[in-house]
PDB file of N, CA and C in Angstrom:
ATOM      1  N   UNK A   1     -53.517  68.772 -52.875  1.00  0.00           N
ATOM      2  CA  UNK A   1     -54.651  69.673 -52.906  1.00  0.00           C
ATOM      3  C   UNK A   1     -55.931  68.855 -52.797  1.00  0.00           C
ATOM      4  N   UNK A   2     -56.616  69.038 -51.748  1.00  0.00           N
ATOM      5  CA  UNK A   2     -57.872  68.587 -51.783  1.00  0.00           C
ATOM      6  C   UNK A   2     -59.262  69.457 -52.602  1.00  0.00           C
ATOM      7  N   UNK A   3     -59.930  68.857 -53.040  1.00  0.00           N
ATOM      8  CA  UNK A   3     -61.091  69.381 -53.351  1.00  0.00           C
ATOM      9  C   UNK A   3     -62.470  68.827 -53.002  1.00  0.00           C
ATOM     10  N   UNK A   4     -63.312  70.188 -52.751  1.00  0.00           N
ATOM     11  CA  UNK A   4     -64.023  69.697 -51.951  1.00  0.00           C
ATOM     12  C   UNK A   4     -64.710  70.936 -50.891  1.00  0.00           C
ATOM     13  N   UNK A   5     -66.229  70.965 -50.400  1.00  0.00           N
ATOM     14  CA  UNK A   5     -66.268  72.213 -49.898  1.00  0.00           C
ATOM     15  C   UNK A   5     -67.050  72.061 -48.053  1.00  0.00           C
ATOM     16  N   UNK A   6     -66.820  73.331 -47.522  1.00  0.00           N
ATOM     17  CA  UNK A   6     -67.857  73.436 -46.685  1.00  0.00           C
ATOM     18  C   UNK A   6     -68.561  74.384 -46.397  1.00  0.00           C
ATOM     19  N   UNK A   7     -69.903  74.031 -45.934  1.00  0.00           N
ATOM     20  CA  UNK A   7     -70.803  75.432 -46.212  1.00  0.00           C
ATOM     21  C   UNK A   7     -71.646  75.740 -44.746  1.00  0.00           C
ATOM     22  N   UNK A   8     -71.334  76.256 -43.934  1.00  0.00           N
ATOM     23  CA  UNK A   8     -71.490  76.807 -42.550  1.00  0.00           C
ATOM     24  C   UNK A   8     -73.085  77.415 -42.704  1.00  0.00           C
ATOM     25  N   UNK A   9     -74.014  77.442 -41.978  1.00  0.00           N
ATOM     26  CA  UNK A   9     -74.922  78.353 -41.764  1.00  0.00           C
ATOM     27  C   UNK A   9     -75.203  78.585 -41.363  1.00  0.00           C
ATOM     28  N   UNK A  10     -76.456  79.655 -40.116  1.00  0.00           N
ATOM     29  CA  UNK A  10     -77.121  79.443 -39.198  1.00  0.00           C
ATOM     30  C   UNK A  10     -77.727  78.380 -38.889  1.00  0.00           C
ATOM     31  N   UNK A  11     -78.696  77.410 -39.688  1.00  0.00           N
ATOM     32  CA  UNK A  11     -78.783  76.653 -39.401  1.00  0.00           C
ATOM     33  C   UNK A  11     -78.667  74.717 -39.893  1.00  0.00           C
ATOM     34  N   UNK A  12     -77.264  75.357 -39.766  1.00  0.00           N
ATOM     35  CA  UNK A  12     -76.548  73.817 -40.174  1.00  0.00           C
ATOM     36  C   UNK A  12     -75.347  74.477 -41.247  1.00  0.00           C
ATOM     37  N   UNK A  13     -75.231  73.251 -42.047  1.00  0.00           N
ATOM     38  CA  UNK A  13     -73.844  72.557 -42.446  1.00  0.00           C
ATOM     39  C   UNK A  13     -73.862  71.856 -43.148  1.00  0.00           C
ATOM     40  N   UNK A  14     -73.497  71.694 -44.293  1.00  0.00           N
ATOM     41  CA  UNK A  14     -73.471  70.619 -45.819  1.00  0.00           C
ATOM     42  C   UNK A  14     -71.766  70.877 -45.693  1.00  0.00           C
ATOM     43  N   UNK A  15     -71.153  69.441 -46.260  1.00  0.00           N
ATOM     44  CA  UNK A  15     -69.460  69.251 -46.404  1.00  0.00           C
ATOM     45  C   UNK A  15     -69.544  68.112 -47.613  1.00  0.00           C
ATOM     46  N   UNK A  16     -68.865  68.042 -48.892  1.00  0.00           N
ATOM     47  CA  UNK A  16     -68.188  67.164 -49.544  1.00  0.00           C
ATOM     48  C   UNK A  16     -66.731  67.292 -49.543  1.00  0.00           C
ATOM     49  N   UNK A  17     -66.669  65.985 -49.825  1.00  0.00           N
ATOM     50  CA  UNK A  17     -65.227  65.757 -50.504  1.00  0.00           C
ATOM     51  C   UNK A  17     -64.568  65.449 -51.232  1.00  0.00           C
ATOM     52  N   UNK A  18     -63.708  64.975 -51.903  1.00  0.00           N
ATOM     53  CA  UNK A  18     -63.028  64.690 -52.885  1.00  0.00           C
ATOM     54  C   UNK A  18     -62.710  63.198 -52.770  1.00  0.00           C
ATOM     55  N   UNK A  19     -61.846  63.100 -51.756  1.00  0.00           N
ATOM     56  CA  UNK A  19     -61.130  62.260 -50.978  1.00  0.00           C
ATOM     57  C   UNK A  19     -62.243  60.967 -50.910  1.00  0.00           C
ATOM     58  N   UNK A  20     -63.329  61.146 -50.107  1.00  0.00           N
ATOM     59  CA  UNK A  20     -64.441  60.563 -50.260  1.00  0.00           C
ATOM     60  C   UNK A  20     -65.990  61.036 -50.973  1.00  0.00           C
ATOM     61  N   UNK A  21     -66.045  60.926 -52.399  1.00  0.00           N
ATOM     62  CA  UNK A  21     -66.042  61.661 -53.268  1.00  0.00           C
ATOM     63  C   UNK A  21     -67.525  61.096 -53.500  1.00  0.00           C
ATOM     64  N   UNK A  22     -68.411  60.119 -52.696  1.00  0.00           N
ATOM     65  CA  UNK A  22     -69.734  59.696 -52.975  1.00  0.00           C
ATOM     66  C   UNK A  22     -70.190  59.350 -51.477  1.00  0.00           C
ATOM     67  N   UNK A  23     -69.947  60.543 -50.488  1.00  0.00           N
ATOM     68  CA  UNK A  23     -70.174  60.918 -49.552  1.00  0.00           C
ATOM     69  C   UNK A  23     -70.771  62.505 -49.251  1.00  0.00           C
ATOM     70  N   UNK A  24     -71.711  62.574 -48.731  1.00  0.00           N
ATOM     71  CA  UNK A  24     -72.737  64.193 -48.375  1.00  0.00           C
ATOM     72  C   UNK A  24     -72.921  64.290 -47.211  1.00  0.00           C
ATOM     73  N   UNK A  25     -72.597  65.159 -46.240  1.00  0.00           N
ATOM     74  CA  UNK A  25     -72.443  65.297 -44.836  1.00  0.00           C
ATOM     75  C   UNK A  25     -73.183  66.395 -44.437  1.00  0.00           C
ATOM     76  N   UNK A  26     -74.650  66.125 -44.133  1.00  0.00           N
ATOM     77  CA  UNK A  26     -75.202  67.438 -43.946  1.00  0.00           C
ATOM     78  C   UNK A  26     -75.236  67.274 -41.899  1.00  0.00           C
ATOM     79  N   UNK A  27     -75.498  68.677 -41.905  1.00  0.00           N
ATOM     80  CA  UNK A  27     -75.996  68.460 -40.359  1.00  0.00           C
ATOM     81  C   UNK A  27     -76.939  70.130 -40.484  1.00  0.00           C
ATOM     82  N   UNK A  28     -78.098  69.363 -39.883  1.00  0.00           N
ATOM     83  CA  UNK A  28     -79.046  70.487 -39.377  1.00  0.00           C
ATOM     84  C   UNK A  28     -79.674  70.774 -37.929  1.00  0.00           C
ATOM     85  N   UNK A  29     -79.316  71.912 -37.479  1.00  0.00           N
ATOM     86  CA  UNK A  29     -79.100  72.191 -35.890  1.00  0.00           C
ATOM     87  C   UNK A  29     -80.296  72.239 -35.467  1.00  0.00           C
ATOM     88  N   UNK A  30     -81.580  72.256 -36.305  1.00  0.00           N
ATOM     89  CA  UNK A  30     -82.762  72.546 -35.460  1.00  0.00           C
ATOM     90  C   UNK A  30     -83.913  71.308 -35.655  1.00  0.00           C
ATOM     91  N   UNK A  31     -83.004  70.136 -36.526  1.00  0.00           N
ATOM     92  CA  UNK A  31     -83.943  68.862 -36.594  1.00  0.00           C
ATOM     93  C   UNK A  31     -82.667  67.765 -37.565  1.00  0.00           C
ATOM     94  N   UNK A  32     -83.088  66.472 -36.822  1.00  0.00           N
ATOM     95  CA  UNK A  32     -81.920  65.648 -37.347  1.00  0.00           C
ATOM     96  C   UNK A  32     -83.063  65.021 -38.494  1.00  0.00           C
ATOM     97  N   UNK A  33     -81.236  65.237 -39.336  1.00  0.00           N
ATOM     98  CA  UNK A  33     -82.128  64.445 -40.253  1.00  0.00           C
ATOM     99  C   UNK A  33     -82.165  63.241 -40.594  1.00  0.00           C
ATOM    100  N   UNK A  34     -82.952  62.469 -41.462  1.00  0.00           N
ATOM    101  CA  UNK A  34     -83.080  60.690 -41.667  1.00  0.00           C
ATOM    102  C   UNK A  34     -83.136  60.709 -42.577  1.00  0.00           C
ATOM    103  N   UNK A  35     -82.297  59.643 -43.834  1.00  0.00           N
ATOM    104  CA  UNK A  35     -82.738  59.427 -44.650  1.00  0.00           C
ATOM    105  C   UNK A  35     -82.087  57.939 -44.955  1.00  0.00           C
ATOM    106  N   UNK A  36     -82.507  57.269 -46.184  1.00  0.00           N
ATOM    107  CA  UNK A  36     -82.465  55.690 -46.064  1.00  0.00           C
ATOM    108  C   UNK A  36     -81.334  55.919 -46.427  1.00  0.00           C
ATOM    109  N   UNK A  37     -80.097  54.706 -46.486  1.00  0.00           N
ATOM    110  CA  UNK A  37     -78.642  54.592 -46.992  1.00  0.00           C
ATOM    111  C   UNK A  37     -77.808  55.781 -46.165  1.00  0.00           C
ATOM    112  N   UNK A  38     -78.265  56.017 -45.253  1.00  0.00           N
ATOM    113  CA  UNK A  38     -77.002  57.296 -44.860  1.00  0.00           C
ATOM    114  C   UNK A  38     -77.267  56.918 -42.907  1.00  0.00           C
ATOM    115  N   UNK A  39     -76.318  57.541 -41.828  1.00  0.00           N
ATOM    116  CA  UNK A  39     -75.995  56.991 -40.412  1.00  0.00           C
ATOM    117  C   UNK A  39     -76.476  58.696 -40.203  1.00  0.00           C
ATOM    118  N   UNK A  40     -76.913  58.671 -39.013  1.00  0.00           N
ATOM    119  CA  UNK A  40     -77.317  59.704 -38.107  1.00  0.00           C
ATOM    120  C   UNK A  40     -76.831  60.064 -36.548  1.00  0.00           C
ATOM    121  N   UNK A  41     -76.319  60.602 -36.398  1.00  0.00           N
ATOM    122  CA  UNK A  41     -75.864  61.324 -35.340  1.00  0.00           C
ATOM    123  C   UNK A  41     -76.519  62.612 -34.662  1.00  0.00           C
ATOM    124  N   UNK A  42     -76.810  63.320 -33.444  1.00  0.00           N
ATOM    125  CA  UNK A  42     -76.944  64.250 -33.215  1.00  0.00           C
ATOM    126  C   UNK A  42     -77.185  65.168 -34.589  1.00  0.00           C
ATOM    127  N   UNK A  43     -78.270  65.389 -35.336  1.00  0.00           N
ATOM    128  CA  UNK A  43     -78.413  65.575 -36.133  1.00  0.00           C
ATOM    129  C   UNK A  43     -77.370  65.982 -37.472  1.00  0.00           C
ATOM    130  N   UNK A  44     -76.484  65.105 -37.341  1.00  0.00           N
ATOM    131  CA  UNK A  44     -75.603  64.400 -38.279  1.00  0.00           C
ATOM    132  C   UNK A  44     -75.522  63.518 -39.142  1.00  0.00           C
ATOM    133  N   UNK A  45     -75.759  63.473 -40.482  1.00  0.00           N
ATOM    134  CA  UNK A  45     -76.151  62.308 -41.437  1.00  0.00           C
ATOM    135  C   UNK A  45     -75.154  62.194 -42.259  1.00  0.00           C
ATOM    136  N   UNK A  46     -74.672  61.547 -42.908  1.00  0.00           N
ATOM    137  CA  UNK A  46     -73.688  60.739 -44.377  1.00  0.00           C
ATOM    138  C   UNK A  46     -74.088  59.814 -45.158  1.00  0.00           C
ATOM    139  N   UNK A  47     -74.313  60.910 -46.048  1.00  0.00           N
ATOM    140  CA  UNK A  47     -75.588  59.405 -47.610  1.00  0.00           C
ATOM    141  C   UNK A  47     -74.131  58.904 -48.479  1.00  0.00           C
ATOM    142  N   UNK A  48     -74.007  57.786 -48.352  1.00  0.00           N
ATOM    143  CA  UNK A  48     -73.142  57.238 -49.002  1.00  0.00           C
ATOM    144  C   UNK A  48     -74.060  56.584 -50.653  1.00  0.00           C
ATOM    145  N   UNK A  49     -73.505  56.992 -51.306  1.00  0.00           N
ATOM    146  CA  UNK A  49     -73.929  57.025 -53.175  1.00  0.00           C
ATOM    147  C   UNK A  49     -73.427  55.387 -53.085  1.00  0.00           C
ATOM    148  N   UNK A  50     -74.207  54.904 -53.550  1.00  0.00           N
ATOM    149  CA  UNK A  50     -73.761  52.721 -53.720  1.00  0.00           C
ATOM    150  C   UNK A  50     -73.020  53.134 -54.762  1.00  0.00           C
ATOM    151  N   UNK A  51     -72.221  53.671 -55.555  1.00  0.00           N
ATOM    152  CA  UNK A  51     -71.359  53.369 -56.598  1.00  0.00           C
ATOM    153  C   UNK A  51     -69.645  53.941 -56.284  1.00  0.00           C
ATOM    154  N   UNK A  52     -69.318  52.370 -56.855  1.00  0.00           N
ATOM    155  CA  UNK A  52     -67.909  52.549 -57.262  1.00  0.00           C
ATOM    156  C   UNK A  52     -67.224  53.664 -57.886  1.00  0.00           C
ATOM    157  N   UNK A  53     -65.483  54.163 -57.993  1.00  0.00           N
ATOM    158  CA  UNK A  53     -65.073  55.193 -58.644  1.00  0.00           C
ATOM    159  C   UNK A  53     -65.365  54.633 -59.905  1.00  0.00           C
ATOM    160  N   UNK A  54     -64.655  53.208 -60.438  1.00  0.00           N
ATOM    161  CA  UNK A  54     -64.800  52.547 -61.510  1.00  0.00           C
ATOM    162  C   UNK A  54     -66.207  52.658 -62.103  1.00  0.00           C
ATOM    163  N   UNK A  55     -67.157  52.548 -61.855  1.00  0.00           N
ATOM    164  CA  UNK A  55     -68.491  52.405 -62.107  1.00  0.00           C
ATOM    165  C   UNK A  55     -69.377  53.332 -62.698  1.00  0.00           C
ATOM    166  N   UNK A  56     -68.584  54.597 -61.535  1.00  0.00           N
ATOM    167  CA  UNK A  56     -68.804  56.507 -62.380  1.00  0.00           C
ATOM    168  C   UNK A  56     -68.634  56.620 -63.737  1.00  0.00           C
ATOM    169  N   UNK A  57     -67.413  56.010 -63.832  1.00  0.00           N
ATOM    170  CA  UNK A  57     -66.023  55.812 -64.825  1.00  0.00           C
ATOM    171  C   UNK A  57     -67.179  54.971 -66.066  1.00  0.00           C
ATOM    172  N   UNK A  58     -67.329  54.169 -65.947  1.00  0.00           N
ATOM    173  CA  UNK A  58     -68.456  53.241 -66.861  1.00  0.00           C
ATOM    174  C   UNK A  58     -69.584  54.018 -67.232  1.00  0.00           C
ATOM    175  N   UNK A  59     -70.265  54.648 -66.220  1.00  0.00           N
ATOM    176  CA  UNK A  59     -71.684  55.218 -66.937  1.00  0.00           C
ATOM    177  C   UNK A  59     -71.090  56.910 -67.346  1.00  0.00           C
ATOM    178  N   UNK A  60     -70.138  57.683 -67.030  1.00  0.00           N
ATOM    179  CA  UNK A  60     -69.845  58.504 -67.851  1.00  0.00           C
ATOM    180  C   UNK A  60     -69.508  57.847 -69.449  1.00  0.00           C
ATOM    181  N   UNK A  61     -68.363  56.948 -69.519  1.00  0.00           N
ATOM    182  CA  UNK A  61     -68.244  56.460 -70.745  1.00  0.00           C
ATOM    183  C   UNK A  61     -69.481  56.294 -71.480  1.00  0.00           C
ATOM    184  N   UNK A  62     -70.309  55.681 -70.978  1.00  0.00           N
ATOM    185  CA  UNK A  62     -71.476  55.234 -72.235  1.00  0.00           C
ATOM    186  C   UNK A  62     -72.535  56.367 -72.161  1.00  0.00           C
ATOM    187  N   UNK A  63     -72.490  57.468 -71.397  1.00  0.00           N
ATOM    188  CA  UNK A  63     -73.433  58.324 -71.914  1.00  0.00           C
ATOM    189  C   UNK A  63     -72.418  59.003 -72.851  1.00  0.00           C
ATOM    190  N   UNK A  64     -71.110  59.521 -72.689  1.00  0.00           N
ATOM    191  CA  UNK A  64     -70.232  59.772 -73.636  1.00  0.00           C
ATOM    192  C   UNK A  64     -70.703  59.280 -75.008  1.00  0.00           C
ATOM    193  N   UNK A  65     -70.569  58.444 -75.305  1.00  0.00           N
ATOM    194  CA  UNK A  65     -70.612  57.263 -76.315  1.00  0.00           C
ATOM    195  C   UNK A  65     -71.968  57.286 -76.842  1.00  0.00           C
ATOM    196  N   UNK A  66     -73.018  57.572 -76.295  1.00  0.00           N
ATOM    197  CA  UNK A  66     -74.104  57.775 -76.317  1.00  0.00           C
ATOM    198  C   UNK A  66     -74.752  59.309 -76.817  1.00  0.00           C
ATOM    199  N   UNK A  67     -74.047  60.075 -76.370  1.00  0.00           N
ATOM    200  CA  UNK A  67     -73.927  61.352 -77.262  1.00  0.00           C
ATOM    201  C   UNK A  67     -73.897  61.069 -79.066  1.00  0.00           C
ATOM    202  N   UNK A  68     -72.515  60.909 -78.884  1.00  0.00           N
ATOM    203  CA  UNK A  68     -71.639  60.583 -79.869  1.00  0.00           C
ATOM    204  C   UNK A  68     -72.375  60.100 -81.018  1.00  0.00           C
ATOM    205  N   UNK A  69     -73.472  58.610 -80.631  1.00  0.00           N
ATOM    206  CA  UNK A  69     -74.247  58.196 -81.454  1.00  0.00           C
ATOM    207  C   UNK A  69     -75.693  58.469 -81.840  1.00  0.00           C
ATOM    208  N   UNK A  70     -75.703  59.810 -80.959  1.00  0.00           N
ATOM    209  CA  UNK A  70     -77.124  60.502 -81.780  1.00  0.00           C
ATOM    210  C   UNK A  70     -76.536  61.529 -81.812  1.00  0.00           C
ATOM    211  N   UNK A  71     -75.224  62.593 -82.240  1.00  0.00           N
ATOM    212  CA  UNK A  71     -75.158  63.867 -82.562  1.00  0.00           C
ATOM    213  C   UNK A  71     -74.975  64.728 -81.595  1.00  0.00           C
ATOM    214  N   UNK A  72     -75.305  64.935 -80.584  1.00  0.00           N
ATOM    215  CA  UNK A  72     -75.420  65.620 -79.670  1.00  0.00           C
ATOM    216  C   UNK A  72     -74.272  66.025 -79.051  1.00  0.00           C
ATOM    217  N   UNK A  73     -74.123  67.171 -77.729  1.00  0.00           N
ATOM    218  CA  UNK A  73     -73.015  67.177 -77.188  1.00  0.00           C
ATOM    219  C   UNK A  73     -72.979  66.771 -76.300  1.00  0.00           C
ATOM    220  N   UNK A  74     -72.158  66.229 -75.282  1.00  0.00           N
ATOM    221  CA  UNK A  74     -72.136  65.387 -74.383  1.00  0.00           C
ATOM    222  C   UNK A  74     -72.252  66.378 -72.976  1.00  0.00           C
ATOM    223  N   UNK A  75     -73.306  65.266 -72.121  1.00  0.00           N
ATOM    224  CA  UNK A  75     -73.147  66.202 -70.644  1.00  0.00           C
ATOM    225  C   UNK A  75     -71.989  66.243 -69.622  1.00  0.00           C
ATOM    226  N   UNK A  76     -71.944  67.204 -68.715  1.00  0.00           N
ATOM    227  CA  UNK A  76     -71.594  68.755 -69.508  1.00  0.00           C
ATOM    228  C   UNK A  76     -71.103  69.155 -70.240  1.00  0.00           C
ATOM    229  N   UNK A  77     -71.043  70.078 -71.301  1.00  0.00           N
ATOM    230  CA  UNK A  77     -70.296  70.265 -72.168  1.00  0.00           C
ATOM    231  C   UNK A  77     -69.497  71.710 -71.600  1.00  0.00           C
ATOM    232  N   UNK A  78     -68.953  72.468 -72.364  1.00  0.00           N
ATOM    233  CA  UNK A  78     -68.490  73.731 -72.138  1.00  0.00           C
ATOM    234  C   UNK A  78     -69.255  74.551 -71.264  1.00  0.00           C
ATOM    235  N   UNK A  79     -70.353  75.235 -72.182  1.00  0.00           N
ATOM    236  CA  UNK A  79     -71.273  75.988 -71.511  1.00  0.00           C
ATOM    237  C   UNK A  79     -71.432  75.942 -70.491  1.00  0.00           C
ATOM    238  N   UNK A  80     -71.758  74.455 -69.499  1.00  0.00           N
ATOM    239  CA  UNK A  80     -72.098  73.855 -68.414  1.00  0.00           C
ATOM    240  C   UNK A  80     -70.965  74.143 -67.424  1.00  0.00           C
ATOM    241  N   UNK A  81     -69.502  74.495 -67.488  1.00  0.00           N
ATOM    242  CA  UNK A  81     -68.648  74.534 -67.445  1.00  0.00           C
ATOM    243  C   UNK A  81     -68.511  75.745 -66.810  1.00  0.00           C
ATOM    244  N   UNK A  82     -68.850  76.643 -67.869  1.00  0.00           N
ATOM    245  CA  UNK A  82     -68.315  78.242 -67.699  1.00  0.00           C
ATOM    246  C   UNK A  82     -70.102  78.782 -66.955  1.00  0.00           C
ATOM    247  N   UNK A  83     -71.027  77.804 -66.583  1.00  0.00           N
ATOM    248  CA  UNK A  83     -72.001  78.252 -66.049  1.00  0.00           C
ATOM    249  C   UNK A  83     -72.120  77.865 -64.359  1.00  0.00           C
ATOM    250  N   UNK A  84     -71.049  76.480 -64.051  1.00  0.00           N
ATOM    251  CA  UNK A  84     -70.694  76.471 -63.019  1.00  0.00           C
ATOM    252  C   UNK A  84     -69.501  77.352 -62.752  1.00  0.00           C
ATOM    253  N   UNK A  85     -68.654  78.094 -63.042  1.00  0.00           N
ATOM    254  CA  UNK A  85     -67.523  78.802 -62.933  1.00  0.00           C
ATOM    255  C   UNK A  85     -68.142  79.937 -62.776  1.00  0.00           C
ATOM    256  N   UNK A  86     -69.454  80.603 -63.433  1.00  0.00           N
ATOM    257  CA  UNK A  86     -69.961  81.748 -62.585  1.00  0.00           C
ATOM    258  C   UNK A  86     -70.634  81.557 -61.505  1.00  0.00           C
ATOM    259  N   UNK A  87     -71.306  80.671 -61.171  1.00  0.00           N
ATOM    260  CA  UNK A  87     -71.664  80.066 -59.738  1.00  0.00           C
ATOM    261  C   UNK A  87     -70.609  80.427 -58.576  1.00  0.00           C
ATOM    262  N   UNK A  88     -69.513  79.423 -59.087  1.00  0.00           N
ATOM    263  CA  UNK A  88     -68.433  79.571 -58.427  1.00  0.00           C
ATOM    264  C   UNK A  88     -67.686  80.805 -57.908  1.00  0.00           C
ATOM    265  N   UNK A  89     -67.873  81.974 -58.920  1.00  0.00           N
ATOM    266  CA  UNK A  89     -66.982  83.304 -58.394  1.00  0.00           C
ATOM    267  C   UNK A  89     -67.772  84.597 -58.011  1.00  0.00           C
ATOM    268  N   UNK A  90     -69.205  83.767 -58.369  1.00  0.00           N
ATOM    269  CA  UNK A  90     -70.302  84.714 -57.502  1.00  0.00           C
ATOM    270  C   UNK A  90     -69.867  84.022 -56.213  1.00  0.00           C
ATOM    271  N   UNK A  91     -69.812  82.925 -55.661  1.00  0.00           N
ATOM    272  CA  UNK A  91     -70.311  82.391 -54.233  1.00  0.00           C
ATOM    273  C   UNK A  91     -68.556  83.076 -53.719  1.00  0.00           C
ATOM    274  N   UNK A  92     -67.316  83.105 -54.285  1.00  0.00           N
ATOM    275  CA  UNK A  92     -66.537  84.018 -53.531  1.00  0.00           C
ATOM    276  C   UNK A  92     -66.639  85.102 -53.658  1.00  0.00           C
ATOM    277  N   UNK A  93     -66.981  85.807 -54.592  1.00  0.00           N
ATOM    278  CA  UNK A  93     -67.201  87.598 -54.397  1.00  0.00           C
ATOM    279  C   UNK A  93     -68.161  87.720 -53.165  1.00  0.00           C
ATOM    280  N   UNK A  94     -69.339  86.974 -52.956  1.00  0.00           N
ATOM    281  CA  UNK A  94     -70.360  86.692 -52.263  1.00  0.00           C
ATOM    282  C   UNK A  94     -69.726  86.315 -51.200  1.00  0.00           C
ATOM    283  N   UNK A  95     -68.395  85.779 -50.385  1.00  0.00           N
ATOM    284  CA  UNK A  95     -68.187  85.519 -49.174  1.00  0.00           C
ATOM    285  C   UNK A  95     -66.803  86.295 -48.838  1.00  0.00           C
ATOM    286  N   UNK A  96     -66.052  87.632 -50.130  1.00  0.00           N
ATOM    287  CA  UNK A  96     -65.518  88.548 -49.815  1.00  0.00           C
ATOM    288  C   UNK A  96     -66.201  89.616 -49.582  1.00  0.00           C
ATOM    289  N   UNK A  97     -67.427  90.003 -50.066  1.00  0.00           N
ATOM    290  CA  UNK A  97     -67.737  91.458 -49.847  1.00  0.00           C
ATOM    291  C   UNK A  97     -68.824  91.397 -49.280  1.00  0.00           C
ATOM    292  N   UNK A  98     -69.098  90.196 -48.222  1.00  0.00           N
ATOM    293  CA  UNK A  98     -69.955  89.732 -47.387  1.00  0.00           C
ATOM    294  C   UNK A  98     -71.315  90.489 -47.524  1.00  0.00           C
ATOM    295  N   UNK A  99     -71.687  89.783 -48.745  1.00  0.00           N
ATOM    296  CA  UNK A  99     -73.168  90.846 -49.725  1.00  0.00           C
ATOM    297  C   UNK A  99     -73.159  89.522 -50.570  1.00  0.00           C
ATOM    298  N   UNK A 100     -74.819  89.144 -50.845  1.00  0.00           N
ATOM    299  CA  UNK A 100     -74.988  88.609 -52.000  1.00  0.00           C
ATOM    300  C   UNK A 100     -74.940  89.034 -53.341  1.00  0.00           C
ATOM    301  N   UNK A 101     -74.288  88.991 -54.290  1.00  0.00           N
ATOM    302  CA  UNK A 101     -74.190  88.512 -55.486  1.00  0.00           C
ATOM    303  C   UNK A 101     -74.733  87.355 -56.339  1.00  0.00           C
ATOM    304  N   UNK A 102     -75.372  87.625 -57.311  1.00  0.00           N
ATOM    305  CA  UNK A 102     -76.017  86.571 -57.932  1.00  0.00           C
ATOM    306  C   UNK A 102     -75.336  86.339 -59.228  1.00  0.00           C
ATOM    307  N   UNK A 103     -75.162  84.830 -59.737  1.00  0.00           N
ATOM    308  CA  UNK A 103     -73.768  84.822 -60.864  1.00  0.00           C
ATOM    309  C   UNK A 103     -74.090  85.256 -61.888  1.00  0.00           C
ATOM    310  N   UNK A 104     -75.730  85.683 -62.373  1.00  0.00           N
ATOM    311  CA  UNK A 104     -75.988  86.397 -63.666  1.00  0.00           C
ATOM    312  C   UNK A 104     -75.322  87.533 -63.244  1.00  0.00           C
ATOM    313  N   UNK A 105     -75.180  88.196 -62.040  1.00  0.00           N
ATOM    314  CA  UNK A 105     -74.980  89.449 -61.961  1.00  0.00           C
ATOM    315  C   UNK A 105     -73.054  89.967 -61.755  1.00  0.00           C
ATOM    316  N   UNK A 106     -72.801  88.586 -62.095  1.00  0.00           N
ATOM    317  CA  UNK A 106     -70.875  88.379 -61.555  1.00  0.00           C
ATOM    318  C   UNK A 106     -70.266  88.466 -62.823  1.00  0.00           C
ATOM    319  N   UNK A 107     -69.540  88.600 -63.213  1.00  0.00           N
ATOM    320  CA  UNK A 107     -68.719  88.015 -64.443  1.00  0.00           C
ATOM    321  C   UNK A 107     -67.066  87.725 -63.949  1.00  0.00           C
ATOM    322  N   UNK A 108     -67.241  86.853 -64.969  1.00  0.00           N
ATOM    323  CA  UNK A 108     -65.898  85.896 -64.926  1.00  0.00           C
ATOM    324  C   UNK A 108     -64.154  87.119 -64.747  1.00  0.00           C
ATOM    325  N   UNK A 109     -63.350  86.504 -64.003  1.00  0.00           N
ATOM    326  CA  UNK A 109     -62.108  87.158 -63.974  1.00  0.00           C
ATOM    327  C   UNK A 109     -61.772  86.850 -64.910  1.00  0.00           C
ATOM    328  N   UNK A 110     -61.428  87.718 -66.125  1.00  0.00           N
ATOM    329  CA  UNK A 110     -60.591  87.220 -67.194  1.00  0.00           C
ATOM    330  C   UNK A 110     -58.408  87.524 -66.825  1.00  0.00           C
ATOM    331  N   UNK A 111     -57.826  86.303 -67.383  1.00  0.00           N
ATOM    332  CA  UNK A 111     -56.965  86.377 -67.067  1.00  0.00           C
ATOM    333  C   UNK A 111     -55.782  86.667 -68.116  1.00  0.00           C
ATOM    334  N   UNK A 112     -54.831  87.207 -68.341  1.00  0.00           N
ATOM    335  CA  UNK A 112     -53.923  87.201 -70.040  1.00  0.00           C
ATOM    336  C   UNK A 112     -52.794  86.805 -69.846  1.00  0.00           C
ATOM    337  N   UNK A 113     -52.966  85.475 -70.918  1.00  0.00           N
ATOM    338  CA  UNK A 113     -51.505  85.016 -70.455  1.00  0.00           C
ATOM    339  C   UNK A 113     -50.533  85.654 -71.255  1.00  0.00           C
TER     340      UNK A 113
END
């Protein structure tokens, strides 16, 4: 299973991936874009993020850890969680009933196990 998305528009195209997971692939049809650290094509770009998987891995740990030692809850926590997950099932209700939906206005599928 890959994860990972793509987002079509009139004008242009954003793609991540999983696979290559500190990679952003935009393309915009009515002006190319430039930006420093990333290759350009026919208005085709890829910003490659300078960090290692390992490295992610390191500065999650110490903000972890860093929570921890002033009290706090760590970023993201839950909330953050179930606030991207309404994002998330607004943007498919939003590309089944080909109508915007906004995720204050969605609520979550509840499921019973």
């Amino acid at each position: 299973m890959e994860i990972g998305f793509e987002l079509v528009c009139e004008t242009g195209a954003v793609a991540w991936s999983g696979k290559r997971f500190n990679e952003l692939r935009l393309y915009r049809a009515c002006e190319p874009a430039k930006k420093a650290d990333s290759s350009c094509s026919s208005g085709l770009w890829v910003h490659r993020a300078p960090r290692s998987f390992d490295a992610l891995k390191v500065i999650e740990l110490r903000n972890f850890l860093a929570a921890i030692a002033v009290g706090r809850n760590a970023d993201p926590d839950l909330s953050e969680a179930a606030r991207i997950a309404r994002i998330w099932e607004a943007a498919v209700a939003t590309s089944e009933h080909r109508t915007w939906i906004a995720p204050e206005d969605h609520t979550l599928k509840r499921e019973t196990l």
